[in-house]
PDB file of N, CA and C in Angstrom:
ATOM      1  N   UNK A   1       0.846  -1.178   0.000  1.00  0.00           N
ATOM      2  CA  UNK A   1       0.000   0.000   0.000  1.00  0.00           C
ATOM      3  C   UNK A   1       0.890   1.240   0.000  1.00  0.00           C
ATOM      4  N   UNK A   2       0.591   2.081  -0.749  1.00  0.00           N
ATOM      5  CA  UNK A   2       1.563   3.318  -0.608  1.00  0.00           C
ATOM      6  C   UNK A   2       0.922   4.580  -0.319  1.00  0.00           C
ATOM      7  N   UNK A   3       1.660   5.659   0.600  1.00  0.00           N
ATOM      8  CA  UNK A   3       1.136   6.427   1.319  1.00  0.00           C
ATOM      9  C   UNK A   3       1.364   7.524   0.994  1.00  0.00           C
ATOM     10  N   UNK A   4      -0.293   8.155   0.451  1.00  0.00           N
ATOM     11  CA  UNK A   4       0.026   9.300   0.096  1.00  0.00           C
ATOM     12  C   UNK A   4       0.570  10.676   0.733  1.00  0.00           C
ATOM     13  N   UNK A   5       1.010  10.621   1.811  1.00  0.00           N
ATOM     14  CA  UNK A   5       1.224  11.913   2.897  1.00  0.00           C
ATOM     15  C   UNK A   5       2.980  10.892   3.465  1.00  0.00           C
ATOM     16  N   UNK A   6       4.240  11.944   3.398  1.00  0.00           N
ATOM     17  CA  UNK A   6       4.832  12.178   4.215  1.00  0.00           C
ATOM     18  C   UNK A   6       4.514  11.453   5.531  1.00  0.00           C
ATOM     19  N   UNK A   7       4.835  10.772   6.484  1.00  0.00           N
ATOM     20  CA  UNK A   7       4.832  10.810   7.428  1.00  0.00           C
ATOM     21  C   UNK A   7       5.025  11.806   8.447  1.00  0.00           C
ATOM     22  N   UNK A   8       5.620  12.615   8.522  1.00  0.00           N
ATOM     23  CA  UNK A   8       6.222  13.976   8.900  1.00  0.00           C
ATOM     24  C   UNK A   8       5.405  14.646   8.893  1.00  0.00           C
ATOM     25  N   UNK A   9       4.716  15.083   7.722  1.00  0.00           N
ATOM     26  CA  UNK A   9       3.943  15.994   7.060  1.00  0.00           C
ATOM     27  C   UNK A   9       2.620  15.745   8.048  1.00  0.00           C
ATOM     28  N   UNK A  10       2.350  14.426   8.042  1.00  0.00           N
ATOM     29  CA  UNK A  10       1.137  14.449   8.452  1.00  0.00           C
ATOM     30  C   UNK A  10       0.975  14.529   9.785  1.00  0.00           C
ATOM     31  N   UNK A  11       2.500  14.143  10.652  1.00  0.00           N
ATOM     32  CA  UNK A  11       2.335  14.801  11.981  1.00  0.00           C
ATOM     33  C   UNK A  11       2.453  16.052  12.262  1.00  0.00           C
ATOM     34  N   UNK A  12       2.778  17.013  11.525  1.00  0.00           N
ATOM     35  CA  UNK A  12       2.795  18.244  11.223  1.00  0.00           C
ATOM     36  C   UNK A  12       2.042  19.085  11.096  1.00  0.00           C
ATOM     37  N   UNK A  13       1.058  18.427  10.212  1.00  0.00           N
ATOM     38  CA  UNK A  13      -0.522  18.696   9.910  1.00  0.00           C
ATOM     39  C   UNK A  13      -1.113  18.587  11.505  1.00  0.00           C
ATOM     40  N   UNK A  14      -1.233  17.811  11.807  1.00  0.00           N
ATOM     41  CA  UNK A  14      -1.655  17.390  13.162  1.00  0.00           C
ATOM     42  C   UNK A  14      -1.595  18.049  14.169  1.00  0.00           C
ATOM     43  N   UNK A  15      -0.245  18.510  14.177  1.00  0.00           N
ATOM     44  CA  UNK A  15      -0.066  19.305  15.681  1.00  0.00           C
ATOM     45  C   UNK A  15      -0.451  20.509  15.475  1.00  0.00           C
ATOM     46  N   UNK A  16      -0.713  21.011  14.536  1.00  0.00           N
ATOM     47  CA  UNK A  16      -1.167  22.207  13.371  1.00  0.00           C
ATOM     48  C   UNK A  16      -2.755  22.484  13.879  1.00  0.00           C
ATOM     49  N   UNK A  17      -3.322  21.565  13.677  1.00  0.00           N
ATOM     50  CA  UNK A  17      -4.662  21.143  13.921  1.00  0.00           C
ATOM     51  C   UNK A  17      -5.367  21.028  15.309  1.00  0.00           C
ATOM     52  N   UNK A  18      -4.376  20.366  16.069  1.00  0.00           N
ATOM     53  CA  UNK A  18      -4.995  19.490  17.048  1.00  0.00           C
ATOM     54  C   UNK A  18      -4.235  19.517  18.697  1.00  0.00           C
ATOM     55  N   UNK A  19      -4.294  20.912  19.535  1.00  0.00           N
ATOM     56  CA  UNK A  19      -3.796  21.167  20.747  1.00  0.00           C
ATOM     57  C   UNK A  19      -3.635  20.396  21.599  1.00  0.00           C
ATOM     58  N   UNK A  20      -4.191  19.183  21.702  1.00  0.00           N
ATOM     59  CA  UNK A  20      -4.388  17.741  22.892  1.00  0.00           C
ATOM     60  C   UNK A  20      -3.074  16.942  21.987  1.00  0.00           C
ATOM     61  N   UNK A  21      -3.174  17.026  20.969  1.00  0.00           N
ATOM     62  CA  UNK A  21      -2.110  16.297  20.378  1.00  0.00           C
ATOM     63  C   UNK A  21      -0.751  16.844  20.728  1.00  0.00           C
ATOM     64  N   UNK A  22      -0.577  18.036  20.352  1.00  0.00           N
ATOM     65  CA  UNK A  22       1.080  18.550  20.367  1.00  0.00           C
ATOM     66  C   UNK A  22       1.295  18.313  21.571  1.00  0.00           C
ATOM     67  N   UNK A  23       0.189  18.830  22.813  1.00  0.00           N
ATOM     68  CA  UNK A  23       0.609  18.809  23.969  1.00  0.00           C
ATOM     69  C   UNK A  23       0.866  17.329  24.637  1.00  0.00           C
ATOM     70  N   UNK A  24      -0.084  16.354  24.032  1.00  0.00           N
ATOM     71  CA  UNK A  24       0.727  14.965  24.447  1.00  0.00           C
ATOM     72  C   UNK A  24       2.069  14.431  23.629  1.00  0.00           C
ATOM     73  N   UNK A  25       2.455  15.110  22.649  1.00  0.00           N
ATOM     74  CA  UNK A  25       3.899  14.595  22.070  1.00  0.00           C
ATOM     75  C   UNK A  25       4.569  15.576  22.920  1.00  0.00           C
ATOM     76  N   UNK A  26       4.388  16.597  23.307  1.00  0.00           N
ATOM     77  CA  UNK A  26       5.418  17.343  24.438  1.00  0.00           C
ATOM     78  C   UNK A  26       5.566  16.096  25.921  1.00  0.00           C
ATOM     79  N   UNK A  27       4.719  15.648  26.281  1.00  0.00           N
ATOM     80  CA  UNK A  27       4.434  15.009  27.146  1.00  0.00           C
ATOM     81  C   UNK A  27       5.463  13.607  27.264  1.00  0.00           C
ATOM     82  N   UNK A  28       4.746  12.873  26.094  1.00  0.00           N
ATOM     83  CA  UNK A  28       5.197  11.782  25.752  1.00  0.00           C
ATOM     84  C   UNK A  28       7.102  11.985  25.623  1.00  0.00           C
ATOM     85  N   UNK A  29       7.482  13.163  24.732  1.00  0.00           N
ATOM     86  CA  UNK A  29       9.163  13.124  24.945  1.00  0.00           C
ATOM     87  C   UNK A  29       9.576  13.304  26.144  1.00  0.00           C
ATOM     88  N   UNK A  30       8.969  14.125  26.823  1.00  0.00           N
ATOM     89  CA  UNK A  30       9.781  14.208  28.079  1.00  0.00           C
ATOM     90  C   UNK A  30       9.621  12.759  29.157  1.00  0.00           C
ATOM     91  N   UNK A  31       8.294  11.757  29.382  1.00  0.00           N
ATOM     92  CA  UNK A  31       7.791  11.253  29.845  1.00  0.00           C
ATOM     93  C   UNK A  31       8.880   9.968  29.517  1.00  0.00           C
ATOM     94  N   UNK A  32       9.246   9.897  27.974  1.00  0.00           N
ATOM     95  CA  UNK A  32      10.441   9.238  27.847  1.00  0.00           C
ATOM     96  C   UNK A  32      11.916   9.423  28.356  1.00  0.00           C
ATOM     97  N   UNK A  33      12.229  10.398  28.367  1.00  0.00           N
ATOM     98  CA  UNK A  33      13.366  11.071  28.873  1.00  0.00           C
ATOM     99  C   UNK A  33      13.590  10.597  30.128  1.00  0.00           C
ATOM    100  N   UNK A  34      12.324  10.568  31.254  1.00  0.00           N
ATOM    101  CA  UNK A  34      11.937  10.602  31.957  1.00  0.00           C
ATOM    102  C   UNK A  34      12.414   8.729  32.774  1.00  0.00           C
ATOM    103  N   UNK A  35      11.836   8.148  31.872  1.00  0.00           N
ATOM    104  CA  UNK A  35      11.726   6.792  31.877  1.00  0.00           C
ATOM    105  C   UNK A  35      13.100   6.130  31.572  1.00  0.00           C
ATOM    106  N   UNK A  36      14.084   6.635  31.214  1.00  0.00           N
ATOM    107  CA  UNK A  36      15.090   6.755  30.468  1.00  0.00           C
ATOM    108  C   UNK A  36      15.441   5.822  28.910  1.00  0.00           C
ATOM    109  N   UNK A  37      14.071   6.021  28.305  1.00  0.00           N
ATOM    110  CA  UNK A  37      14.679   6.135  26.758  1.00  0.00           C
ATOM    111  C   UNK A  37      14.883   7.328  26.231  1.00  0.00           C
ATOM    112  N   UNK A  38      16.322   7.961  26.194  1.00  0.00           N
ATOM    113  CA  UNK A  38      16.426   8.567  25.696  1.00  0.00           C
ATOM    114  C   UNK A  38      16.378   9.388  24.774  1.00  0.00           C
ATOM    115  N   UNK A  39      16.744   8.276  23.307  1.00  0.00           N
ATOM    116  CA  UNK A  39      16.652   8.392  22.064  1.00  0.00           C
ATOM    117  C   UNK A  39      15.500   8.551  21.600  1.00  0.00           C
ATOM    118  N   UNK A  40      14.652   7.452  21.971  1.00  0.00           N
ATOM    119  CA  UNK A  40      13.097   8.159  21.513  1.00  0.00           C
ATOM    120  C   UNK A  40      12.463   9.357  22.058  1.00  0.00           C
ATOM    121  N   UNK A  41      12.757   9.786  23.425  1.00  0.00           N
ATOM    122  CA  UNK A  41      12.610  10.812  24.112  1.00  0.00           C
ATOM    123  C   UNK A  41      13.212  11.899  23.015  1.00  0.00           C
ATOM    124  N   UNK A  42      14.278  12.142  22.673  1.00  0.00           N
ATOM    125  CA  UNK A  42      14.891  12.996  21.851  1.00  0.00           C
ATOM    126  C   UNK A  42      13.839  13.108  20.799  1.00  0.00           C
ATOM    127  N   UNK A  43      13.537  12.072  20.288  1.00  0.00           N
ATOM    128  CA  UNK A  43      13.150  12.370  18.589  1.00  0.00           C
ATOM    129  C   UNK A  43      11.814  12.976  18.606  1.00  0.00           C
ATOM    130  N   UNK A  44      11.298  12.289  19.466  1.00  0.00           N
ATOM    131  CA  UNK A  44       9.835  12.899  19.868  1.00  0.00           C
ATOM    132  C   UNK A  44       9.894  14.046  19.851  1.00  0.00           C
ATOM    133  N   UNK A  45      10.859  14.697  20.556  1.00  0.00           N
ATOM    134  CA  UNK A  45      11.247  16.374  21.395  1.00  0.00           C
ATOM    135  C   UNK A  45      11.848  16.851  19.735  1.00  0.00           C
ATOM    136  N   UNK A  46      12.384  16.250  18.818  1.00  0.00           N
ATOM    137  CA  UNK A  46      12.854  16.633  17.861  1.00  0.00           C
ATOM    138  C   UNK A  46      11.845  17.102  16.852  1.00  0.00           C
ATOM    139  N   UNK A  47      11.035  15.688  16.941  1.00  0.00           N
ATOM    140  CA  UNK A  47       9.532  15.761  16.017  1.00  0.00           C
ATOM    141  C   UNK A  47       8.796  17.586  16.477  1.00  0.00           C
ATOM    142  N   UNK A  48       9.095  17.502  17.324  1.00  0.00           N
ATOM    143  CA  UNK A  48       7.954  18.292  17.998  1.00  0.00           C
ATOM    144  C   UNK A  48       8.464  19.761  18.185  1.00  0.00           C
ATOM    145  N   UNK A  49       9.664  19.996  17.843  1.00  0.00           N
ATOM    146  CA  UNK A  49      10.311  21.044  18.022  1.00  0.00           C
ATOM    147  C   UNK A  49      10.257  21.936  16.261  1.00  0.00           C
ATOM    148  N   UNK A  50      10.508  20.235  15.705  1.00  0.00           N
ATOM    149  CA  UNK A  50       9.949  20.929  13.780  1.00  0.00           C
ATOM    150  C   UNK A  50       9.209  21.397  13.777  1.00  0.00           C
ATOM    151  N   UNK A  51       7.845  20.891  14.070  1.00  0.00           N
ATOM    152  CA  UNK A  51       6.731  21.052  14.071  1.00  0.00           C
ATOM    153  C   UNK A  51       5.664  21.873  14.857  1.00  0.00           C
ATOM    154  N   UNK A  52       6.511  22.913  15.828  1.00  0.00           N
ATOM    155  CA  UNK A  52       6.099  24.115  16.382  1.00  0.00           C
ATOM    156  C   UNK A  52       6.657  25.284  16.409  1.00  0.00           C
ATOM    157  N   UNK A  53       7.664  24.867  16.887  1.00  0.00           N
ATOM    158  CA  UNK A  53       8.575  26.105  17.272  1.00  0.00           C
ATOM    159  C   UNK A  53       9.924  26.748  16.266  1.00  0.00           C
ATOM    160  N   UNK A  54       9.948  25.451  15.932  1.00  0.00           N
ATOM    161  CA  UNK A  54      11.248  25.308  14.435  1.00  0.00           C
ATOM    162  C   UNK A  54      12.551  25.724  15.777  1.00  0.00           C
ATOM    163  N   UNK A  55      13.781  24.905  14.877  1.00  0.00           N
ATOM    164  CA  UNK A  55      15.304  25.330  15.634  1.00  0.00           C
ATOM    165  C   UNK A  55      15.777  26.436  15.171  1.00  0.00           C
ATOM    166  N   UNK A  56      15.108  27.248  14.123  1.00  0.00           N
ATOM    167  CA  UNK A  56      15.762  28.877  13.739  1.00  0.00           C
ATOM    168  C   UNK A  56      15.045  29.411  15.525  1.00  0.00           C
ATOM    169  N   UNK A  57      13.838  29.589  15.045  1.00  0.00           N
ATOM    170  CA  UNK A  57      13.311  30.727  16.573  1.00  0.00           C
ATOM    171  C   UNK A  57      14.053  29.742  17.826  1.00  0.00           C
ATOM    172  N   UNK A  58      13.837  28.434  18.030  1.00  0.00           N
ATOM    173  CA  UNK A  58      14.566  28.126  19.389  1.00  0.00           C
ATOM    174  C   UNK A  58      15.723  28.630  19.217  1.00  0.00           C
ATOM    175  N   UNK A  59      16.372  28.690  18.333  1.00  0.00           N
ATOM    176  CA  UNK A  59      18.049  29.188  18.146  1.00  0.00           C
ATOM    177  C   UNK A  59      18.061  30.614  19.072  1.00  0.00           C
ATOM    178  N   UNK A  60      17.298  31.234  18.318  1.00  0.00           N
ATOM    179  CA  UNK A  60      17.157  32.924  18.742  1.00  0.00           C
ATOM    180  C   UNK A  60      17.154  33.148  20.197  1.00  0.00           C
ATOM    181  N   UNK A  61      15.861  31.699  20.926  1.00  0.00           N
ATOM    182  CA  UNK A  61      15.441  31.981  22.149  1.00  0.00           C
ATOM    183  C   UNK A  61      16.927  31.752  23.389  1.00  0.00           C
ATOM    184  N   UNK A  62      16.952  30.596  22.704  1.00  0.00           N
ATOM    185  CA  UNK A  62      17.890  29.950  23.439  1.00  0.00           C
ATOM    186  C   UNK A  62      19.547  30.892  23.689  1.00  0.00           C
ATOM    187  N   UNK A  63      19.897  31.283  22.588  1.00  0.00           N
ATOM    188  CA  UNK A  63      21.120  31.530  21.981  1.00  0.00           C
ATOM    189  C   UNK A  63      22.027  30.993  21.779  1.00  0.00           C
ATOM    190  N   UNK A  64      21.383  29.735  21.246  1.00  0.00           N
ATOM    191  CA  UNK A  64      23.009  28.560  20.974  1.00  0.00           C
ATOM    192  C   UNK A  64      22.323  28.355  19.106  1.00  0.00           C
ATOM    193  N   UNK A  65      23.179  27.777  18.487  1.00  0.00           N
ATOM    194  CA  UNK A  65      23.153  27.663  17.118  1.00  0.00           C
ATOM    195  C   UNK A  65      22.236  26.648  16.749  1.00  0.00           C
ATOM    196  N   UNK A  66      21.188  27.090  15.546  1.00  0.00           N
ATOM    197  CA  UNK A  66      20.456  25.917  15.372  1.00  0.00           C
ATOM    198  C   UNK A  66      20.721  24.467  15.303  1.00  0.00           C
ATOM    199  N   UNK A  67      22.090  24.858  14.228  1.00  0.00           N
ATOM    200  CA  UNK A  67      22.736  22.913  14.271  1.00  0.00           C
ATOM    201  C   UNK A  67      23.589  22.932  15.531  1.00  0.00           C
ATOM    202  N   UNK A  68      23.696  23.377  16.447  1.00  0.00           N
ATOM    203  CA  UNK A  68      24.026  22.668  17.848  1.00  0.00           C
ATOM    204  C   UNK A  68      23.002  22.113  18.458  1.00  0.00           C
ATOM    205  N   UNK A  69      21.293  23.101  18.285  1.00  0.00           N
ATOM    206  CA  UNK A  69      20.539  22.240  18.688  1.00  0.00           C
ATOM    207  C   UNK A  69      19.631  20.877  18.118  1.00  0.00           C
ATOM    208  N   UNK A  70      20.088  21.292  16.428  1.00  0.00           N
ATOM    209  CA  UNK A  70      19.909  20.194  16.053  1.00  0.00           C
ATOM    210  C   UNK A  70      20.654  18.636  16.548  1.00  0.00           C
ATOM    211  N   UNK A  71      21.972  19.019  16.601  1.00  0.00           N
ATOM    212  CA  UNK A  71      22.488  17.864  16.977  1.00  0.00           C
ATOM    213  C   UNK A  71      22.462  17.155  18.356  1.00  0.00           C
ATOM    214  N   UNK A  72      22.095  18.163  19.214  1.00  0.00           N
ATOM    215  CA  UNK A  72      21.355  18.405  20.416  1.00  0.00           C
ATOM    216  C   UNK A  72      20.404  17.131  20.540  1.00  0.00           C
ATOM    217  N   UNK A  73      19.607  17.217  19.647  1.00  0.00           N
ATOM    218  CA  UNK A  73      18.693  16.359  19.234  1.00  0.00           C
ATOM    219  C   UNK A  73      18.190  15.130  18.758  1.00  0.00           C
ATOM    220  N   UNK A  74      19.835  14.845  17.990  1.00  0.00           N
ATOM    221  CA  UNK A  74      19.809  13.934  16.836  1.00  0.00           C
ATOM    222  C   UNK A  74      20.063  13.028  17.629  1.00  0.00           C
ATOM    223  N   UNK A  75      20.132  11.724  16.594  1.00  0.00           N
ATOM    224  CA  UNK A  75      20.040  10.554  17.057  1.00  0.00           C
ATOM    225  C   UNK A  75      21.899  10.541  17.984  1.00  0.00           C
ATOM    226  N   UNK A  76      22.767  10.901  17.606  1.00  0.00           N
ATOM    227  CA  UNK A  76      24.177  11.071  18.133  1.00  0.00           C
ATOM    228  C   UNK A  76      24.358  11.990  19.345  1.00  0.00           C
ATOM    229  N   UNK A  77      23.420  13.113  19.320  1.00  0.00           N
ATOM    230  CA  UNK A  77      23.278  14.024  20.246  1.00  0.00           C
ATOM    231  C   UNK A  77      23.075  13.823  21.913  1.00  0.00           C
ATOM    232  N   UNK A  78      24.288  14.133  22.763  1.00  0.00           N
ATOM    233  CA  UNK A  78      24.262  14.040  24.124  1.00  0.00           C
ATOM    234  C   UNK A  78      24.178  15.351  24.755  1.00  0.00           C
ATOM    235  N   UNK A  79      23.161  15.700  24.532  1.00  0.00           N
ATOM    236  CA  UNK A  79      22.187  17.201  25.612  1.00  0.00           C
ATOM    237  C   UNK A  79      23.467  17.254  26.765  1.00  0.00           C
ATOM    238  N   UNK A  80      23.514  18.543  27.459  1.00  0.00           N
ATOM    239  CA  UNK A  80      24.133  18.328  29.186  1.00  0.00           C
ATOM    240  C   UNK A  80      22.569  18.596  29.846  1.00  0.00           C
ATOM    241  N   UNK A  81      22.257  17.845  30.952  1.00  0.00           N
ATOM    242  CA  UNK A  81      21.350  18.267  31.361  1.00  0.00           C
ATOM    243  C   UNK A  81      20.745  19.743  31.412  1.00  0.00           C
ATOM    244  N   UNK A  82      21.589  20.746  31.241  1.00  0.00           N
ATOM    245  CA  UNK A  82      21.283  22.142  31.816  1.00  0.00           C
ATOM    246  C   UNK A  82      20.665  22.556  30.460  1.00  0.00           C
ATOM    247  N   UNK A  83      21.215  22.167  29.430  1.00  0.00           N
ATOM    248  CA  UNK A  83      20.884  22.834  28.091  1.00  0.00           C
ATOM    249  C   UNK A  83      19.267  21.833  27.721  1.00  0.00           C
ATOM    250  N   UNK A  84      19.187  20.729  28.037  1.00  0.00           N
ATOM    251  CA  UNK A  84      17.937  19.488  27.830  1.00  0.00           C
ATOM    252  C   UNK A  84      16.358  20.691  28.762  1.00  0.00           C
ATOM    253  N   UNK A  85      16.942  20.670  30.277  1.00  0.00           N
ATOM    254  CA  UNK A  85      16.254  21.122  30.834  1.00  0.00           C
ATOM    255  C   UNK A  85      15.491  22.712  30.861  1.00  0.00           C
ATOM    256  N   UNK A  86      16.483  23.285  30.219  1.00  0.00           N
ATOM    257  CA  UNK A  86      15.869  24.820  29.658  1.00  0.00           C
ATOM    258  C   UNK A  86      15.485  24.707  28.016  1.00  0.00           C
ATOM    259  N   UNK A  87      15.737  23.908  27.294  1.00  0.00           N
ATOM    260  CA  UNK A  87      15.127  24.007  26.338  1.00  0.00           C
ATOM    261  C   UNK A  87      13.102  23.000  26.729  1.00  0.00           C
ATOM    262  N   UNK A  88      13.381  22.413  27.875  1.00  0.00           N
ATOM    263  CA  UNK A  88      11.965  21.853  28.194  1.00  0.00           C
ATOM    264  C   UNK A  88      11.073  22.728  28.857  1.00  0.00           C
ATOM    265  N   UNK A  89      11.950  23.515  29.512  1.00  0.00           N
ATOM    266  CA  UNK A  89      11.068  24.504  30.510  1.00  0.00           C
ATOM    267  C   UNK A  89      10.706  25.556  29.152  1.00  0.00           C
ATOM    268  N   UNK A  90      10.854  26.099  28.149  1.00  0.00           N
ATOM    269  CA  UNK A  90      11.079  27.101  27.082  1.00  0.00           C
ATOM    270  C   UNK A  90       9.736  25.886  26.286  1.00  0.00           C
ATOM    271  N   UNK A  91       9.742  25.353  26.111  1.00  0.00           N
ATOM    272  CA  UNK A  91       8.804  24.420  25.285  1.00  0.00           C
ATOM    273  C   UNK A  91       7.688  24.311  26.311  1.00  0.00           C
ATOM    274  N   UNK A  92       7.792  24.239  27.773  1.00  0.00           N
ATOM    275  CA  UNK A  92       6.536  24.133  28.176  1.00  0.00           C
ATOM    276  C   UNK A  92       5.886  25.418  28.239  1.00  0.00           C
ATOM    277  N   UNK A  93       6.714  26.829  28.050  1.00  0.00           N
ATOM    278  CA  UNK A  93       6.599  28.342  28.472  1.00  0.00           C
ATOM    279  C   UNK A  93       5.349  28.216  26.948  1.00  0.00           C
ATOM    280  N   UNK A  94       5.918  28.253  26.613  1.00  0.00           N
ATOM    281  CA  UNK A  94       5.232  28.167  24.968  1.00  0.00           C
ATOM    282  C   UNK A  94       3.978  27.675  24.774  1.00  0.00           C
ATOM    283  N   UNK A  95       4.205  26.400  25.122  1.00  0.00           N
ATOM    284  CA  UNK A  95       2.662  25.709  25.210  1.00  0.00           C
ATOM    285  C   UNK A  95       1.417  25.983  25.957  1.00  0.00           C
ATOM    286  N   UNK A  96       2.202  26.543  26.949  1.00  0.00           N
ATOM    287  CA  UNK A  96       1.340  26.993  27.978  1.00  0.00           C
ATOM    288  C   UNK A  96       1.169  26.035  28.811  1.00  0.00           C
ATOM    289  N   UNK A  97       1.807  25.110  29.378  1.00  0.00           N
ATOM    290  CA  UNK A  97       1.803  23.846  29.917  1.00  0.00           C
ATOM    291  C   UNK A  97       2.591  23.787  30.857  1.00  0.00           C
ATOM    292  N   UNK A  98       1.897  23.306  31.769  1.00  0.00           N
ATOM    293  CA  UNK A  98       3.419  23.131  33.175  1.00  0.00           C
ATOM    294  C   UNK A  98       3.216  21.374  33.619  1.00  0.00           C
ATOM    295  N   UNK A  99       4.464  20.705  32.986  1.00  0.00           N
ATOM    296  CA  UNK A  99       4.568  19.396  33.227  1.00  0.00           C
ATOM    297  C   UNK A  99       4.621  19.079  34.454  1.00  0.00           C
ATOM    298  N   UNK A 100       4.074  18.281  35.228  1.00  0.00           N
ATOM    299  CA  UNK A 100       4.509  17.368  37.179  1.00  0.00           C
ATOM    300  C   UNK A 100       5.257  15.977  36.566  1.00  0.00           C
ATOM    301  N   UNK A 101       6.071  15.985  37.955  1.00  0.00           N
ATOM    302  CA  UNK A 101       6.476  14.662  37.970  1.00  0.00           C
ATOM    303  C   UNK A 101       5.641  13.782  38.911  1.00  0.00           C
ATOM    304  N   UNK A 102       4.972  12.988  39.009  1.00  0.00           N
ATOM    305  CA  UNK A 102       4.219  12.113  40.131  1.00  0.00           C
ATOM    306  C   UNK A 102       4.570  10.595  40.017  1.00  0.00           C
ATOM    307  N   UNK A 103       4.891   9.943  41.165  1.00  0.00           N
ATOM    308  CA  UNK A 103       4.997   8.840  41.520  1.00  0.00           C
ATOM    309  C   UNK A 103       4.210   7.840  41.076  1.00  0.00           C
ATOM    310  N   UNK A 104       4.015   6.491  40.364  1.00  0.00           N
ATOM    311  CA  UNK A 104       3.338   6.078  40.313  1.00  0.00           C
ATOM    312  C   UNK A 104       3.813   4.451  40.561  1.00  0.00           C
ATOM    313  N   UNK A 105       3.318   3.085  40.945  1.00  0.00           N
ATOM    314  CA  UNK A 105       3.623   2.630  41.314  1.00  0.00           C
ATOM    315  C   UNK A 105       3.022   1.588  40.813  1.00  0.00           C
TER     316      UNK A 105
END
């Protein structure tokens, strides 16, 4: 079967569309991060960073270089916590969202 839409595109479309959505892929990367898969944690946060905010304006916000935060990002990319954690707090500023951590068992 072949697919007419990008994959990308159509999560793109989506978060475009659909506020419960972006805000659970914000969720879901960090929730990974969290859990410690990293890598998918990243890509998610990567997905989701295309697809709102773009790495030109995070560049601006932040003041580090887009391809630092691209690589930041990438599948090779080892964040330092300090730079991971203000680019999450800056993504939740945005959304309007304030993530908890809660125990669950």
């Amino acid at each position: 079967m072949v697919l007419t839409r990008n994959f990308k595109e159509t999560i793109q479309a989506r978060i475009e569309r659909d506020p419960a959505f972006r805000e659970g892929l914000l969720k879901e990367g960090v929730d990974c991060l969290l859990s410690g898969d990293v890598e998918t944690g990243k890509a998610v946060l990567r997905d989701y960073i295309n697809a709102t905010v773009g790495f030109e304006e995070l560049s601006t916000i932040t003041k580090k270089s887009p391809k630092s935060l691209m690589r930041m990002f990438g599948p090779a990319g080892n964040p330092q916590a300090k730079n991971l954690f203000e680019i999450i707090g800056l993504l939740q500023k945005r959304e309007g969202v304030h993530l908890q951590v809660r125990a669950v068992r």
